[in-house]
N, C-alpha and C. Protein backbone atom coordinates (compact mmCIF):
# COMPACT_ATOMS: atom_id res chain seq x y z
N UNK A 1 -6.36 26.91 28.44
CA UNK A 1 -5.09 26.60 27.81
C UNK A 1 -4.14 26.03 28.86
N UNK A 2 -3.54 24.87 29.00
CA UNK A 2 -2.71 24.37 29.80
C UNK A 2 -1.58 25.05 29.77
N UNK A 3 -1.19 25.26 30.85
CA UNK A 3 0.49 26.05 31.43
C UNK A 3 1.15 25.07 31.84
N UNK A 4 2.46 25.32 31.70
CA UNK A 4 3.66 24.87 32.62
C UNK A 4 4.30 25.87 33.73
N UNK A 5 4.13 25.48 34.77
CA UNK A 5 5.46 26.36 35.59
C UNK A 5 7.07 25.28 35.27
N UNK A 6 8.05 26.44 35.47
CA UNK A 6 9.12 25.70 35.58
C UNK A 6 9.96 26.92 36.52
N UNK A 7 10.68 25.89 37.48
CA UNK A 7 11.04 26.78 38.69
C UNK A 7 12.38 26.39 38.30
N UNK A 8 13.13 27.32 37.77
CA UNK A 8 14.72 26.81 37.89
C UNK A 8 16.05 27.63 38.35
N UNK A 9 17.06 27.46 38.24
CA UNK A 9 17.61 28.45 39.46
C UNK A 9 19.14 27.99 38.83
N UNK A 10 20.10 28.08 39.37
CA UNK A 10 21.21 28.54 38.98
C UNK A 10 22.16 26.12 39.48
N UNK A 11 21.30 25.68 40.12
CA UNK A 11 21.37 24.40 40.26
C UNK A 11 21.70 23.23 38.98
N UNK A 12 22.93 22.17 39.97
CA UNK A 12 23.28 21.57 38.73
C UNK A 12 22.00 20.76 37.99
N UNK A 13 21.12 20.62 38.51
CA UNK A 13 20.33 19.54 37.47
C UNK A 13 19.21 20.52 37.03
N UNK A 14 19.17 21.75 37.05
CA UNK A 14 18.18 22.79 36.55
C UNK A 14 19.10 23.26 35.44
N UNK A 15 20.79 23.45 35.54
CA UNK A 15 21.67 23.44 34.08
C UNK A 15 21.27 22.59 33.15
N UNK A 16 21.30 20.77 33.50
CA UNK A 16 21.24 19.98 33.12
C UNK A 16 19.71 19.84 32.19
N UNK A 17 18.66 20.57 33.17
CA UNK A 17 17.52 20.37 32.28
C UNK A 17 16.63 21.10 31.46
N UNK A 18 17.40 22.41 31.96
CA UNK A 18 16.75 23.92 30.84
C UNK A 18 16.97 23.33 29.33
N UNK A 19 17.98 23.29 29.35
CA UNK A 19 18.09 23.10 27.60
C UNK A 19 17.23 21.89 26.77
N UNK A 20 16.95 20.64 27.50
CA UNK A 20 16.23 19.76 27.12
C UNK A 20 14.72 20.11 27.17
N UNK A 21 14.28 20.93 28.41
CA UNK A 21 12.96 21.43 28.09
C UNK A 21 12.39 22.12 27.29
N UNK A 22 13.39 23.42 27.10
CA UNK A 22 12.99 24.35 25.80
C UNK A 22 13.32 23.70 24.93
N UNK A 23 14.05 22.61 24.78
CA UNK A 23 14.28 21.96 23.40
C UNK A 23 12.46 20.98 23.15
N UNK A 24 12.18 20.67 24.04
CA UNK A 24 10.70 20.24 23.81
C UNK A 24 9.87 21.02 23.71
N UNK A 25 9.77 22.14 24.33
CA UNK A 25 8.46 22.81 24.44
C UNK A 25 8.72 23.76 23.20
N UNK A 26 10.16 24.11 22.51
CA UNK A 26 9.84 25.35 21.08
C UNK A 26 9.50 23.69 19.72
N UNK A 27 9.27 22.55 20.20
CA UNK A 27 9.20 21.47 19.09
C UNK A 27 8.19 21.15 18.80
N UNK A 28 6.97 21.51 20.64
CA UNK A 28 6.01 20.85 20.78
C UNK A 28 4.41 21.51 20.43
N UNK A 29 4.04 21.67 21.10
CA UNK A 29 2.33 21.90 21.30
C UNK A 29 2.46 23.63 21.43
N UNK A 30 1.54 24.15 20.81
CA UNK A 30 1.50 25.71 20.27
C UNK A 30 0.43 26.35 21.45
N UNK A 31 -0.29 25.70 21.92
CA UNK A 31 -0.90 26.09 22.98
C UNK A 31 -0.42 25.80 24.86
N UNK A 32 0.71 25.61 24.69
CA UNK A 32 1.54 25.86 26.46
C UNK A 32 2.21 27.16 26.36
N UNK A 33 2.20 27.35 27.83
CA UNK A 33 2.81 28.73 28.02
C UNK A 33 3.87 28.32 28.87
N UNK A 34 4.92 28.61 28.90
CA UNK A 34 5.78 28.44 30.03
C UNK A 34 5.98 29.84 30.79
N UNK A 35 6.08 29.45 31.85
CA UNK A 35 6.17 30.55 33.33
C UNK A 35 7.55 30.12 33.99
N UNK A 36 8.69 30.76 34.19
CA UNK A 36 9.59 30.35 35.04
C UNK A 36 9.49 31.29 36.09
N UNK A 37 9.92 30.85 37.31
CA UNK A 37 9.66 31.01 38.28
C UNK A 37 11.53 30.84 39.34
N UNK A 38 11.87 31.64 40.21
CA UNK A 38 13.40 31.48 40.77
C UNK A 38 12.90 31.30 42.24
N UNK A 39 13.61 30.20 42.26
CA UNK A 39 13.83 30.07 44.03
C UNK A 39 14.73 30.54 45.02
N UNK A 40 15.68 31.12 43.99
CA UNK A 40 16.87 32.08 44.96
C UNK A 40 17.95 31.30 44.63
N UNK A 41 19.25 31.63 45.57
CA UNK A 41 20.43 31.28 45.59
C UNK A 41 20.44 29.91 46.56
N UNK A 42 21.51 29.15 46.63
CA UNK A 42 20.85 27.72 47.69
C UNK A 42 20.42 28.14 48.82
N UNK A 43 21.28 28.98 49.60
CA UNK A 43 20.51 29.05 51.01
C UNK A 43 19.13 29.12 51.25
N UNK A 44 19.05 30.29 50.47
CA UNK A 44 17.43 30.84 50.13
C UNK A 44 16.60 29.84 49.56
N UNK A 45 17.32 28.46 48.92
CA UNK A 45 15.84 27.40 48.40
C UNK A 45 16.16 26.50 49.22
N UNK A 46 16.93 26.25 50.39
CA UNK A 46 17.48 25.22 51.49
C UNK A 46 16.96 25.35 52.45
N UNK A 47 16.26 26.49 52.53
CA UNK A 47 15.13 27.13 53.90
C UNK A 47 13.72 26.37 53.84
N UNK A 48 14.23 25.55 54.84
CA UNK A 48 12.65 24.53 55.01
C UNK A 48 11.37 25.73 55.24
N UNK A 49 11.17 27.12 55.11
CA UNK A 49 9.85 27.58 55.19
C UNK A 49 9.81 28.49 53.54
N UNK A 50 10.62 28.18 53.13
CA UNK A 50 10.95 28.59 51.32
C UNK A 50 9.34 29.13 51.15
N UNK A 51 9.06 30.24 50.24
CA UNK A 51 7.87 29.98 49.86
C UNK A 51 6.97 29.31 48.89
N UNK A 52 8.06 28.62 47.95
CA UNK A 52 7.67 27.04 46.91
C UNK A 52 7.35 25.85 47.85
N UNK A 53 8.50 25.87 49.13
CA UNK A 53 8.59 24.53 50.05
C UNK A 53 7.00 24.58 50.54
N UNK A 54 6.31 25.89 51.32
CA UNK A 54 5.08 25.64 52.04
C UNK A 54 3.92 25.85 51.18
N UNK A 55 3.74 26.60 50.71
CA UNK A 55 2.74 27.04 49.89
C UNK A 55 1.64 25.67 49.14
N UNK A 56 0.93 25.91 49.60
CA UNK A 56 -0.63 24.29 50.02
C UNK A 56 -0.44 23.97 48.59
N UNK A 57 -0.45 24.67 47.50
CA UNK A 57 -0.80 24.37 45.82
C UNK A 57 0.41 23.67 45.28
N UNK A 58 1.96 24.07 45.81
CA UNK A 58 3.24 23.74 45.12
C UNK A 58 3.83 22.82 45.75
N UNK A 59 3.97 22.77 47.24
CA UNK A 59 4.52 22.01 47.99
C UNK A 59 6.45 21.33 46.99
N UNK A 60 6.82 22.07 46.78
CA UNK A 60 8.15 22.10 46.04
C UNK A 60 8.90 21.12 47.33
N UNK A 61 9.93 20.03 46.61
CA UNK A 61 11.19 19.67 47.08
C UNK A 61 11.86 19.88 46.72
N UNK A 62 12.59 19.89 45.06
CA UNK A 62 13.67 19.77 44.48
C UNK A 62 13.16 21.00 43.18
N UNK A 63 14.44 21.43 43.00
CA UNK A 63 14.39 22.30 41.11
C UNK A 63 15.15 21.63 40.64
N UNK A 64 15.15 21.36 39.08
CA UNK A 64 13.97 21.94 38.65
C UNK A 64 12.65 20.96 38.87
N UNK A 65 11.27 22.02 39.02
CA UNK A 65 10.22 21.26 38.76
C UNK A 65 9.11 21.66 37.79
N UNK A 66 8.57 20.73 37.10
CA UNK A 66 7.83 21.05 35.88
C UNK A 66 6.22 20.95 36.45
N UNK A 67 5.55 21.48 36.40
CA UNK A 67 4.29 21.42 36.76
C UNK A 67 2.88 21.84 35.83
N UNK A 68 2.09 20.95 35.58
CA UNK A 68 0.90 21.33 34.32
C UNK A 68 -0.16 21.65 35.28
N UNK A 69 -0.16 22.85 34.58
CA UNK A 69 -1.67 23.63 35.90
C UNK A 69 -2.42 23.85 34.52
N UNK A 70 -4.17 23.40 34.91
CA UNK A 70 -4.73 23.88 34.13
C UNK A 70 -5.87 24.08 35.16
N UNK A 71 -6.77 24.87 34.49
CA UNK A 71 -8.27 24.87 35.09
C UNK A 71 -8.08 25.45 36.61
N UNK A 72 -6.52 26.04 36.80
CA UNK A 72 -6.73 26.67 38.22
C UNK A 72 -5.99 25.29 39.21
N UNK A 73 -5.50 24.22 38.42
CA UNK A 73 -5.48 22.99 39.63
C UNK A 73 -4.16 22.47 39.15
N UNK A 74 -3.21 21.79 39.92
CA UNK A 74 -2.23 21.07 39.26
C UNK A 74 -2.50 19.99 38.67
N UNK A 75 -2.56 19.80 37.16
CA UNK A 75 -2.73 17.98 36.34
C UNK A 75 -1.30 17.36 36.45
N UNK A 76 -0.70 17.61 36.61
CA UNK A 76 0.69 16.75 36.54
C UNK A 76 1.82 17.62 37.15
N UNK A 77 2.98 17.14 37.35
CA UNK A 77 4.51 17.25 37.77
C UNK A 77 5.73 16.58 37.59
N UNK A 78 6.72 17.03 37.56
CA UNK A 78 8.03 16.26 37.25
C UNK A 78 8.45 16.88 38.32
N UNK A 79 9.52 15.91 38.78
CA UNK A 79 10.67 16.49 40.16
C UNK A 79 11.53 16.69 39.75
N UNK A 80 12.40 17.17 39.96
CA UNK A 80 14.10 17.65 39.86
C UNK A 80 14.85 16.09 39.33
N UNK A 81 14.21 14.75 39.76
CA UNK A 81 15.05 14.27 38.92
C UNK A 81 14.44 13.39 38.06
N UNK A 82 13.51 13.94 37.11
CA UNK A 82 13.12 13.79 35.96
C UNK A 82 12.51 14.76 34.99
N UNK A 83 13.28 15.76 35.68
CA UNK A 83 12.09 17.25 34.77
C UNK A 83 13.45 16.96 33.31
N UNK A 84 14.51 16.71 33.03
CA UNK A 84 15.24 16.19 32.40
C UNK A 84 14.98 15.10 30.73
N UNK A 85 14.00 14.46 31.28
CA UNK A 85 13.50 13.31 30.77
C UNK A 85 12.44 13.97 29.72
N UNK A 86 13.40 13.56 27.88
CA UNK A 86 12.02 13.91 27.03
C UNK A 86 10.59 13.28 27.63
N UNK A 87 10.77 12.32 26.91
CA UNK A 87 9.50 11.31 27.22
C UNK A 87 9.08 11.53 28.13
N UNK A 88 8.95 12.03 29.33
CA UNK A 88 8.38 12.48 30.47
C UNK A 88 7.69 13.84 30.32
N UNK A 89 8.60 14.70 29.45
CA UNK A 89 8.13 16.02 28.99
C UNK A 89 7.01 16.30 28.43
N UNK A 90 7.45 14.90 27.03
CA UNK A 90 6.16 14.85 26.55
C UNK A 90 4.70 14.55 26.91
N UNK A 91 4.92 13.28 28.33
CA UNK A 91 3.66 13.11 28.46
C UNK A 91 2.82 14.28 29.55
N UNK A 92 3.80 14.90 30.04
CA UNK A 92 3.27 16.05 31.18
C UNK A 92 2.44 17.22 29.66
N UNK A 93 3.12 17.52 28.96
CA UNK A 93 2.45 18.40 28.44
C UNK A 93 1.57 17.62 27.21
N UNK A 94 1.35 16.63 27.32
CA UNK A 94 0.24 15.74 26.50
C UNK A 94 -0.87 15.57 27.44
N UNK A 95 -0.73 15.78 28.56
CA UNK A 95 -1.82 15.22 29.87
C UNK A 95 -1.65 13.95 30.44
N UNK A 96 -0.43 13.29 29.86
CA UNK A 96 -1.34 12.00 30.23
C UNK A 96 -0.34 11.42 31.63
């Protein structure tokens, strides 16, 4: 079953894009799970050894980020400045 992580945090464009995501994902596909995930307060996600920033699988720059893990592997991602974007939403959790 394909997952989403979504890492979002108290940041202006993670305000900006919570509501547009859950507005896709309660519209969309009955088989995603969403996982949110917090990176802390800024200092704490501004720390170049963050544990989203190093970590070999996530390699995080920006929140929010949308990420389709399936099968154990990442299939897709959105960055902080397009996790925002229906049409982008849609195609991350369409696969394509």
């Amino acid at each position: 079953m394909p997952c989403l992580d979504i890492l979002l945090s108290s940041l202006q464009d993670c305000v900006r894009a919570e509501p547009v995501i859950y507005k896709k994902l309660e519209t969309g596909a009955d088989d995603v799970a969403l996982l949110r995930a917090f990176v802390g307060d800024r200092p704490t996600w501004r720390n170049p050894q963050h544990p989203w920033r190093v970590d070999s699988r996530f390699k995080l720059t920006g929140v929010p980020t949308l990420i389709r893990w399936e099968n154990d592997t990442i299939q897709g991602r959105l960055e902080d400045h397009e996790a925002h974007l229906e049409n982008k939403i849609d195609a991350l959790v369409a696969g394509k």
